[in-house]
N, C-alpha and C. Protein backbone atom coordinates (compact mmCIF):
# COMPACT_ATOMS: atom_id res chain seq x y z
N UNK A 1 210.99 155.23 100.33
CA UNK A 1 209.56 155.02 100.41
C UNK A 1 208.82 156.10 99.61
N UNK A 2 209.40 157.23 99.36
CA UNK A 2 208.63 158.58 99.19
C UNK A 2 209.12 158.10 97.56
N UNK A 3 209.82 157.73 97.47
CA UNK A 3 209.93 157.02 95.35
C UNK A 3 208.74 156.31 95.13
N UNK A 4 208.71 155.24 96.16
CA UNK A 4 208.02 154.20 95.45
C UNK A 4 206.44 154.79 95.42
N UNK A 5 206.31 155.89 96.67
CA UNK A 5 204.91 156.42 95.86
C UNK A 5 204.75 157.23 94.60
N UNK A 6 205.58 158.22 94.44
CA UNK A 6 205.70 158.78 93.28
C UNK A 6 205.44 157.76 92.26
N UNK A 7 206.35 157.15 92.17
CA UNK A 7 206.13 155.80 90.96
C UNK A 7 204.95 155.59 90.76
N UNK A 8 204.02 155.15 92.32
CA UNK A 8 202.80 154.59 92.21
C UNK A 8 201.90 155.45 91.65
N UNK A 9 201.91 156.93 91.83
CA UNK A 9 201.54 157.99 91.26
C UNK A 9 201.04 158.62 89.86
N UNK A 10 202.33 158.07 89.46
CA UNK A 10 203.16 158.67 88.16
C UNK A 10 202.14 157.04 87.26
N UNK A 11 202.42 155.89 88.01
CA UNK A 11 201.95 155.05 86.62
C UNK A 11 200.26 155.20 86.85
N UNK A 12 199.62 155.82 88.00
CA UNK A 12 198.34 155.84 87.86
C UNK A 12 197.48 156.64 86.86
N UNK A 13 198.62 157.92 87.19
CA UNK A 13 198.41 158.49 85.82
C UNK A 13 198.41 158.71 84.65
N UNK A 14 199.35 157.70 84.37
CA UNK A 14 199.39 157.06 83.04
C UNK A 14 198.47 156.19 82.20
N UNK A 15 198.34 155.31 83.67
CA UNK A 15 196.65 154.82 83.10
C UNK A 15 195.62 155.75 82.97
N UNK A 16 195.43 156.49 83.67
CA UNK A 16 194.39 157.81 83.34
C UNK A 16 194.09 158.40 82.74
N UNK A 17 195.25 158.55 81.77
CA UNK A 17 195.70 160.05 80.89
C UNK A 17 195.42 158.60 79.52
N UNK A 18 196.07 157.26 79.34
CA UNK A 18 195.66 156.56 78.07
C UNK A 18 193.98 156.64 77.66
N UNK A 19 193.52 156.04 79.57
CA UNK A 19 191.95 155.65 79.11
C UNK A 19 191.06 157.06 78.43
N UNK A 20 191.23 158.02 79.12
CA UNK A 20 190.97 158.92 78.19
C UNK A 20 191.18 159.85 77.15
N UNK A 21 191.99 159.01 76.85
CA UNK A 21 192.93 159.71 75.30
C UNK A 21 191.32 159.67 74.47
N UNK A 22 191.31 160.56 73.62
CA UNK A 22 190.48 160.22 72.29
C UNK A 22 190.92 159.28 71.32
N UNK A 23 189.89 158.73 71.01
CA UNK A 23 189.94 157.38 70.32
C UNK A 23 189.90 158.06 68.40
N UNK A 24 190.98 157.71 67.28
CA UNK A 24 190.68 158.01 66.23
C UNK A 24 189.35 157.70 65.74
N UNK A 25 188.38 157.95 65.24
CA UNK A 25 187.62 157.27 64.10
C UNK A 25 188.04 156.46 62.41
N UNK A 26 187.98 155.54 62.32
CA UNK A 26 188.13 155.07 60.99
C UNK A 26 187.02 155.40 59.85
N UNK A 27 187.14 156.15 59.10
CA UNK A 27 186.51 156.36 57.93
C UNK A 27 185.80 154.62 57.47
N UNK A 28 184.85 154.91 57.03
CA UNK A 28 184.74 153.28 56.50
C UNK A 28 184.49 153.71 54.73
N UNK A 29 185.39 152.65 53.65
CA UNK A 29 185.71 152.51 52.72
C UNK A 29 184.92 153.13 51.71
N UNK A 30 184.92 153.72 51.16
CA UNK A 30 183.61 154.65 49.69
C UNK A 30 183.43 153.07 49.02
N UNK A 31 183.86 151.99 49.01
CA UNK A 31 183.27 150.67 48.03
C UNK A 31 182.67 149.97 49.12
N UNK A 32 182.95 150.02 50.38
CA UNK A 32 182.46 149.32 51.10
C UNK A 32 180.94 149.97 51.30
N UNK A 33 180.41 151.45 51.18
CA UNK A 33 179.19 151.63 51.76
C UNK A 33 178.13 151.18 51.11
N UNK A 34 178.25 150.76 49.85
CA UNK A 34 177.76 150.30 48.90
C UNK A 34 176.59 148.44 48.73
N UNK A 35 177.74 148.04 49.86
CA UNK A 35 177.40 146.87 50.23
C UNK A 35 176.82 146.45 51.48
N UNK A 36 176.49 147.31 52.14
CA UNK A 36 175.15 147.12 53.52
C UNK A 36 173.93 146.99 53.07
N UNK A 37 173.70 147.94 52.04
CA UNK A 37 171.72 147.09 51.78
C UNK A 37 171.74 147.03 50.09
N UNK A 38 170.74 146.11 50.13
CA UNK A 38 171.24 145.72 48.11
C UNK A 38 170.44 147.40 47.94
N UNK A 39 170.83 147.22 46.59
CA UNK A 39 170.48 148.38 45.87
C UNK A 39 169.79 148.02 44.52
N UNK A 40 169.29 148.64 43.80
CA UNK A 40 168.73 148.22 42.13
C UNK A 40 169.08 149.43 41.18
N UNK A 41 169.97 149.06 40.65
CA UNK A 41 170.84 149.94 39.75
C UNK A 41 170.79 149.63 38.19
N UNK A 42 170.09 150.08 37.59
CA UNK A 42 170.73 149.67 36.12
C UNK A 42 172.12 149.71 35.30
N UNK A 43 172.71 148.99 34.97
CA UNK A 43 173.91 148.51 34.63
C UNK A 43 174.70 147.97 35.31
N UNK A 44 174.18 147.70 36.41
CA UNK A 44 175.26 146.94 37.54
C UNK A 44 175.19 145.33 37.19
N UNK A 45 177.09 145.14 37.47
CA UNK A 45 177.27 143.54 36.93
C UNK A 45 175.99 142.68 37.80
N UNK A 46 175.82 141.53 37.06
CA UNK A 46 174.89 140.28 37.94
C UNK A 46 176.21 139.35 37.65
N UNK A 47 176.45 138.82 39.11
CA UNK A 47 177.30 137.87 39.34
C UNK A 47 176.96 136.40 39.01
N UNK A 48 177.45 135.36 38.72
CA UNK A 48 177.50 134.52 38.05
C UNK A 48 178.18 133.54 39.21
N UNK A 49 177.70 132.61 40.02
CA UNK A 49 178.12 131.49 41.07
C UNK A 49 177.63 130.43 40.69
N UNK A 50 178.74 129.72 41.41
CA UNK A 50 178.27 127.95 40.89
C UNK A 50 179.11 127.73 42.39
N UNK A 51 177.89 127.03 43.01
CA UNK A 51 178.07 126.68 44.24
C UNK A 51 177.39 127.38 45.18
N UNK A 52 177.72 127.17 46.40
CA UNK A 52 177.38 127.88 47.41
C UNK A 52 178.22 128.75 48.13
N UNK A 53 177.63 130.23 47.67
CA UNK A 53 178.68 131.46 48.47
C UNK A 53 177.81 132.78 48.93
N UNK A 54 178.11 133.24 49.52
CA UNK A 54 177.75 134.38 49.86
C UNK A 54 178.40 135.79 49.24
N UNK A 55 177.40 136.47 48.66
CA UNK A 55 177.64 137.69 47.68
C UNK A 55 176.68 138.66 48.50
N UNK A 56 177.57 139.83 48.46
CA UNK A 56 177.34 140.70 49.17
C UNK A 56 177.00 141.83 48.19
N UNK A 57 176.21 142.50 48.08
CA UNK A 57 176.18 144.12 47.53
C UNK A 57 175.07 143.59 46.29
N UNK A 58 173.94 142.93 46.73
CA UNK A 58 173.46 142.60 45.29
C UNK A 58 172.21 143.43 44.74
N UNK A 59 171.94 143.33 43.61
CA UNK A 59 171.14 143.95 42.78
C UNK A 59 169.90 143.39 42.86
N UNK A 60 168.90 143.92 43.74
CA UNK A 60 167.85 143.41 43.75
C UNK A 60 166.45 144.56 44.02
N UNK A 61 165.40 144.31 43.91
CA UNK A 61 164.66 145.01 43.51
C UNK A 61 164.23 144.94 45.37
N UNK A 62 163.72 144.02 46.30
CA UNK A 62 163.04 144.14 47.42
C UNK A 62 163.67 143.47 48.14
N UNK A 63 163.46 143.89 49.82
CA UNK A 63 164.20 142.46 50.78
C UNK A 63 163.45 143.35 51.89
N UNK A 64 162.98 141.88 52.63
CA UNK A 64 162.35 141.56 54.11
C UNK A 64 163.29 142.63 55.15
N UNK A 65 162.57 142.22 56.32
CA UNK A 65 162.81 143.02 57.45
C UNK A 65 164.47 142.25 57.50
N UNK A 66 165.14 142.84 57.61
CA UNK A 66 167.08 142.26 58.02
C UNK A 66 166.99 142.37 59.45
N UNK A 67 165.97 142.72 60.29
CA UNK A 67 166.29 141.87 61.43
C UNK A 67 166.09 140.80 61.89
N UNK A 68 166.56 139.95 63.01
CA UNK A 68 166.88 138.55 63.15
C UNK A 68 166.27 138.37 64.39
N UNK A 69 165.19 137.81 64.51
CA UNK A 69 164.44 136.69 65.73
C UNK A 69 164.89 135.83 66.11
N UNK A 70 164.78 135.34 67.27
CA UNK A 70 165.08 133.95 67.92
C UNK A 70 164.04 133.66 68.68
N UNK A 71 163.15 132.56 68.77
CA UNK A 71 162.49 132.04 69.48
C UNK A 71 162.52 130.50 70.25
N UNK A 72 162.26 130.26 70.90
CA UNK A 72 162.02 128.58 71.77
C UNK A 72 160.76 128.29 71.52
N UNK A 73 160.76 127.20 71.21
CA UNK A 73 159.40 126.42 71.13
C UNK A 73 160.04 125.26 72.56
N UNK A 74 159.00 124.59 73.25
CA UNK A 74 158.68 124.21 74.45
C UNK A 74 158.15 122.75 73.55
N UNK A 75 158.90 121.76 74.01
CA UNK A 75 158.55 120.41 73.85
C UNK A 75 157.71 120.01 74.44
């Protein structure tokens, strides 16, 4: 009986000791920071699409508020 508490013990603390392990941080990518808000750069490529796609990192001179509303309208 006096095992099976130890055991019970021993794995509580195991959970204890993971949950507060420190968590690494991931660096995020030097090409990737580039592409969260457009920028206006002279000499930067202008991409060329045919169709419908989404391009990320673009060259533009102005852009609206990037946050996102939701509203209900009432029938």
């Amino acid at each position: 009986m006096a095992f099976l508490a130890l055991l019970a013990i021993f794995l509580v603390l195991q959970v204890v000791s993971y949950l507060l392990m420190p968590k690494p941080k991931v660096p995020k990518p030097e090409a990737a920071k580039d592409m969260d808000n457009p920028t206006a750069e002279a000499g930067r490529e202008i991409p060329v699409v045919f169709g419908t796609v989404t391009i990320k990192g673009l060259n533009i001179l102005d852009y609206g508020d990037k946050s996102i509303s939701t509203f209900q309208v009432d029938a």
